[in-house]
Protein backbone atom coordinates (compact mmCIF):
# COMPACT_ATOMS: atom_id res chain seq x y z
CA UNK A 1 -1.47 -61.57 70.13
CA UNK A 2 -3.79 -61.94 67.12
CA UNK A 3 -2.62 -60.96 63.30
CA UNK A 4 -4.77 -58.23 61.14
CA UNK A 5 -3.56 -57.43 58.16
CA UNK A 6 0.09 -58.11 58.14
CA UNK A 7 -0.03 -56.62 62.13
CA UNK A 8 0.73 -58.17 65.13
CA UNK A 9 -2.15 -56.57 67.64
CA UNK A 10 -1.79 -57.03 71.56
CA UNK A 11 -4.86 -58.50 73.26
CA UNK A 12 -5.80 -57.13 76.16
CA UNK A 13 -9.17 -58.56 76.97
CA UNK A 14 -11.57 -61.26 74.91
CA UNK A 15 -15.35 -61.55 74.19
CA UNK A 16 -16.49 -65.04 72.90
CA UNK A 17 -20.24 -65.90 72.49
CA UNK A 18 -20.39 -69.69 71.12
CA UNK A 19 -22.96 -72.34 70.32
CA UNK A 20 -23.81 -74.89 73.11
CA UNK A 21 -22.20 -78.52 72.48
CA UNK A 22 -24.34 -81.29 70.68
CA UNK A 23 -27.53 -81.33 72.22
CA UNK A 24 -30.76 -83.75 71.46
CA UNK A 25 -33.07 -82.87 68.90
CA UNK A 26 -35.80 -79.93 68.97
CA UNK A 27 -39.18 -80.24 67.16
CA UNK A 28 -40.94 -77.08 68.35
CA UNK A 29 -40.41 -73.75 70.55
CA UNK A 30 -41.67 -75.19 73.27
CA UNK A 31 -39.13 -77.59 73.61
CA UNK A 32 -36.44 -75.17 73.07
CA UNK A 33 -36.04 -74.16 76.64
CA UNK A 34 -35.42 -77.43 78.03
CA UNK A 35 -33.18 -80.02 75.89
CA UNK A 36 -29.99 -80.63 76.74
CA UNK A 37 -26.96 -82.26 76.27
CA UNK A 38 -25.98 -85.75 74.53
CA UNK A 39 -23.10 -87.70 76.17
CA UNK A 40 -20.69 -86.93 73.27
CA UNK A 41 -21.55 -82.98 73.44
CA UNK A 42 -20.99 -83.15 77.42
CA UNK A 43 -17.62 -84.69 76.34
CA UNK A 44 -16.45 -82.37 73.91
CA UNK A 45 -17.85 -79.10 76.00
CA UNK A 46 -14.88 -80.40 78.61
CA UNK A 47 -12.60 -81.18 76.27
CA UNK A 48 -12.75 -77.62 74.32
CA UNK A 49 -12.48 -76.14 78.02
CA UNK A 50 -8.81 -77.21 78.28
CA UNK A 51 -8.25 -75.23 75.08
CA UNK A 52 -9.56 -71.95 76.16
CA UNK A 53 -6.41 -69.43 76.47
CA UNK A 54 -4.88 -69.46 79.99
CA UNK A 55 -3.51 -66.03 79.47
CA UNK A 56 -7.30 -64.58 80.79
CA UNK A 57 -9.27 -64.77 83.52
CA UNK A 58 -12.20 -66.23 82.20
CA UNK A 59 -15.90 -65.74 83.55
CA UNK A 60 -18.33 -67.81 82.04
CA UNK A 61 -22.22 -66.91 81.07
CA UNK A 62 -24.84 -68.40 79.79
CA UNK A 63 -28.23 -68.42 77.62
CA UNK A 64 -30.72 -69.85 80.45
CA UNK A 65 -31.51 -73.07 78.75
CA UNK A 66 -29.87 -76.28 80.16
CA UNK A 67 -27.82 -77.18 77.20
CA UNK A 68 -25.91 -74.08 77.38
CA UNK A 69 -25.63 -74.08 81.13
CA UNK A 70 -24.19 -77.40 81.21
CA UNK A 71 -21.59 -76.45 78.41
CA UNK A 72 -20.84 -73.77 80.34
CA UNK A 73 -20.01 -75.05 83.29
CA UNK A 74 -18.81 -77.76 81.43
CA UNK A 75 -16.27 -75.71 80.01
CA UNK A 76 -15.34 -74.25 83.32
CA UNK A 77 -14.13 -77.24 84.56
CA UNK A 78 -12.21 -77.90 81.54
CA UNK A 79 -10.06 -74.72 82.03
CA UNK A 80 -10.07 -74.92 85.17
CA UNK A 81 -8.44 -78.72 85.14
CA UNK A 82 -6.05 -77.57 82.89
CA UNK A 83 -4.47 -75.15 84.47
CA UNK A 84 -6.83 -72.02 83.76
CA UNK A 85 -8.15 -69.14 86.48
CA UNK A 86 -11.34 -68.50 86.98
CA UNK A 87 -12.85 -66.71 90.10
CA UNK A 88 -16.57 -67.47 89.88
CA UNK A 89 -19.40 -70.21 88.47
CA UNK A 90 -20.67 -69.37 85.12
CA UNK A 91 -24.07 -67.51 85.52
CA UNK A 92 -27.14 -66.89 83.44
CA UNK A 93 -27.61 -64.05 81.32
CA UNK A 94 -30.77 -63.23 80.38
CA UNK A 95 -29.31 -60.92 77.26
CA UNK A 96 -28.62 -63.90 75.13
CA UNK A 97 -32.58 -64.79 75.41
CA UNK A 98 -34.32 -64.36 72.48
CA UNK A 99 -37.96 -62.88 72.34
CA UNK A 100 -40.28 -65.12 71.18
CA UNK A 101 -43.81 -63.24 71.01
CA UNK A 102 -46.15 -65.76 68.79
CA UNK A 103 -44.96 -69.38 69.66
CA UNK A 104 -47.82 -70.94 67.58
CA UNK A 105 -46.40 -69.18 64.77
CA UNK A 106 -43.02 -69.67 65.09
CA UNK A 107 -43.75 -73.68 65.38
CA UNK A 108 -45.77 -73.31 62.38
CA UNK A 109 -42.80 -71.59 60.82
CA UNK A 110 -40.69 -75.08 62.41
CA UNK A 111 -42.73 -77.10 60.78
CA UNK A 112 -42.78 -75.88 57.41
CA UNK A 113 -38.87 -75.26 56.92
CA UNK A 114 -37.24 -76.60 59.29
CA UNK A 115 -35.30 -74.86 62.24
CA UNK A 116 -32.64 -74.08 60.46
CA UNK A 117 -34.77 -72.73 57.67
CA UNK A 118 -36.23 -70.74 60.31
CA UNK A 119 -33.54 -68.99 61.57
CA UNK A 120 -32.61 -68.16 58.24
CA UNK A 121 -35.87 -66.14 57.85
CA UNK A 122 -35.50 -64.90 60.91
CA UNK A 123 -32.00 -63.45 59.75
CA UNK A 124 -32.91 -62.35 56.20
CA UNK A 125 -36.51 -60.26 58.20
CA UNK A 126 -38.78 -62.79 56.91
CA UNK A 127 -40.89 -63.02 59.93
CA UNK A 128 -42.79 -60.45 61.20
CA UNK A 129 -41.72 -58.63 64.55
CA UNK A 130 -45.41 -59.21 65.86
CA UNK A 131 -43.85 -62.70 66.18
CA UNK A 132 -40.20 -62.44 67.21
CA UNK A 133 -37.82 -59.76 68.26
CA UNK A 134 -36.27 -57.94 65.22
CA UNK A 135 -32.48 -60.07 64.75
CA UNK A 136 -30.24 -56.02 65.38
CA UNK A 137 -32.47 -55.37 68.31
CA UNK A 138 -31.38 -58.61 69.89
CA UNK A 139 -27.68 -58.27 68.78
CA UNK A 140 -27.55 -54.93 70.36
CA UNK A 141 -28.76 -56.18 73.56
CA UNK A 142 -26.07 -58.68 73.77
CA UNK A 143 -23.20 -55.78 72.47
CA UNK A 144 -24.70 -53.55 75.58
CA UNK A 145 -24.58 -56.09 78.06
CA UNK A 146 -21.12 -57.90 77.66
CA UNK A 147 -18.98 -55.59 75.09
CA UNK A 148 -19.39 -52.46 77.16
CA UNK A 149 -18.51 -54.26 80.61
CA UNK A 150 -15.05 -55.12 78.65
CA UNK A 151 -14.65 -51.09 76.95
CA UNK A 152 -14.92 -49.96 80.37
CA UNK A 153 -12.24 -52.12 81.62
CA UNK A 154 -10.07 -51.57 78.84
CA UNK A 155 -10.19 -47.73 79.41
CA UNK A 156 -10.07 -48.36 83.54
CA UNK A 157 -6.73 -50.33 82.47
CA UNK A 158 -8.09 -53.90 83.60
CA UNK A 159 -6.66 -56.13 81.36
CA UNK A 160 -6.49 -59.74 80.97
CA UNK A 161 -10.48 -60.84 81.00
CA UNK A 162 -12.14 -63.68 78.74
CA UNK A 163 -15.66 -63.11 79.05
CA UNK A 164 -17.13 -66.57 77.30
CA UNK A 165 -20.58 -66.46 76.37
CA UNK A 166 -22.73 -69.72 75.50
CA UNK A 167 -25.77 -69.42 73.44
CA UNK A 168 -26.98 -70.44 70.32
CA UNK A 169 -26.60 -70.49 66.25
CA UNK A 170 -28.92 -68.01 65.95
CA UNK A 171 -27.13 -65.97 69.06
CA UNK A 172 -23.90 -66.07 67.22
CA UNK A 173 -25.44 -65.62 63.60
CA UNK A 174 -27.48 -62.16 64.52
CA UNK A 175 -24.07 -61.14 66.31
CA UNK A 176 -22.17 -61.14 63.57
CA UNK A 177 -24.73 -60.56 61.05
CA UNK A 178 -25.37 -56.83 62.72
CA UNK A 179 -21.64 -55.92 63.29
CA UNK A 180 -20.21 -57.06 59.94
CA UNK A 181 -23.35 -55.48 58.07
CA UNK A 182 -22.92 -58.69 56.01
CA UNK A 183 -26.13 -60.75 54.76
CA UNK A 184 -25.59 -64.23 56.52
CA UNK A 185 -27.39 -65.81 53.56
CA UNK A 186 -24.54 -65.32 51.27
CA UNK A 187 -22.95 -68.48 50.18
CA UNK A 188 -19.83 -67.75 52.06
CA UNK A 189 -21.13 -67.76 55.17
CA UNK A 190 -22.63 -70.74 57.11
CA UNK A 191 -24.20 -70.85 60.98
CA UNK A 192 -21.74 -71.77 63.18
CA UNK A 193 -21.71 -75.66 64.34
CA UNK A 194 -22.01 -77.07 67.76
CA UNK A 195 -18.96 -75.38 70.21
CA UNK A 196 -18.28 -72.70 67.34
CA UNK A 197 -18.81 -69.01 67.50
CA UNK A 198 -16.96 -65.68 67.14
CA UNK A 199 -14.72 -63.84 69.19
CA UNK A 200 -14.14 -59.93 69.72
CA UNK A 201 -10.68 -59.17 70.59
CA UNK A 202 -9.89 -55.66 72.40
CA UNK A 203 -6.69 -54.95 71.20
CA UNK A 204 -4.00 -52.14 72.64
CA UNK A 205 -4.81 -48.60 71.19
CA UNK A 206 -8.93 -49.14 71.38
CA UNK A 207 -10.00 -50.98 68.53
CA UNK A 208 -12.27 -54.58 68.33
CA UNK A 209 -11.64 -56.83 66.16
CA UNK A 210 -14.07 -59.45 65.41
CA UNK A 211 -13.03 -62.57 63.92
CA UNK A 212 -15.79 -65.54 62.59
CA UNK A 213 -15.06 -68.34 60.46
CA UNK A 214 -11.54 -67.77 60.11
CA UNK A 215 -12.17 -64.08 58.92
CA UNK A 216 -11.01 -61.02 60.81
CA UNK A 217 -12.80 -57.62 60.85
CA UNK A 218 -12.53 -54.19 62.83
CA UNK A 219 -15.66 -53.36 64.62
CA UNK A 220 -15.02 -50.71 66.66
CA UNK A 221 -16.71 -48.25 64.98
CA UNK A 222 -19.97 -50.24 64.33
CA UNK A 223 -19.96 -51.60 68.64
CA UNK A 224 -18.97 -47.60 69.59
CA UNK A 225 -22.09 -46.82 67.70
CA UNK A 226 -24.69 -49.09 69.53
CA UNK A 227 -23.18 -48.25 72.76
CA UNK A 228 -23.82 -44.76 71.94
CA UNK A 229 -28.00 -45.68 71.54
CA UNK A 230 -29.99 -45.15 74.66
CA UNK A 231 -32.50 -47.01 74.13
């Protein structure tokens, strides 16, 4: 059960796509695909595992780079220690990879303002698409791939599935940027921290509500919409 507005709404079935645990530190894009975990972010990826609801069935996926796998499967174990059901290994999902078409530039872009500063231009359209995939075309990829496997369960009547996606910031940033039609820039808003993210609750009667941060919105609609896009 979730609240929204003054309601008390049913859940049947849960999308989560969160940010990897701490990881060591990245100086360029061509590091990106390969640093992991620290110690402490290993620790708190199994630790947050035992908090995942027990109420769903949860299958696990992954942005192929190792610090998300191992949080992952991290997290797996968690939920599985502590009681939770889970019928497969988490498994790679090549949805939640970002296109990066210019590396030089994008480390040039690194350099000069940071990753974080980055991603921001990224978000705001800052850097050209010659150089990166536009931040909706991404987001919709990610909606097609793992919202529409849990709208076709809903309407089959299979109820009672956590799909938990790990990724990145960025990942959860674009996500939320595109279905809340919200400028992430806004001083409001902040990218989510290590093990943070969003979550997209199907709720009896149809509807998706997304809640980031604490804040609750209905996205139906908006996710309806990019399902509807063929291409």
């Amino acid at each position: 059960m979730i609240q929204y507005r003054g309601k008390r709404l049913t859940v049947n079935n849960l999308l989560s796509i969160d940010r990897h645990s701490s990881r060591k530190k990245i100086v360029s894009t061509s590091e990106h695909s390969r640093v992991g975990l620290t110690r402490e972010g290993e620790r708190k990826a199994l630790r947050k595992g035992r908090t995942l609801p027990k109420s769903f069935f949860l299958r696990g996926y992954y942005s192929p780079t190792p610090r998300s796998e191992r949080t992952a499967k991290l997290l797996r174990k968690g939920f599985l220690k502590s009681g939770g059901r889970s019928g497969r290994k988490a498994l790679p999902s090549l949805a939640m990879e970002i296109v990066f078409k210019d590396n030089a530039f994008i480390d040039e872009q690194i350099q000069k303002h940071g990753v974080q500063g980055t991603i921001m231009k990224w978000l705001n359209h800052e850097l050209p698409e010659s150089a990166v995939e536009l931040p909706e075309k991404f987001a919709e990829r990610i909606v097609k791939s793992f919202a529409w496997t849990l709208l076709t369960a809903g309407q089959l009547g299979v109820e009672g599935i956590h799909l938990n996606a790990i990724a990145h910031d960025f990942t959860v940033a674009t996500l939320y940027q595109t279905l809340a039609g919200k400028d992430f820039s806004a001083s409001s808003m902040r990218l989510p921290k290590f093990n943070e993210g969003l979550r997209l609750y199907y709720v009896k009667g149809s509807r998706i509500i997304m809640e980031y941060q604490g804040k609750k919105l209905d996205v139906t609609k908006k996710i309806e919409k990019i399902l509807s896009k063929t291409s």
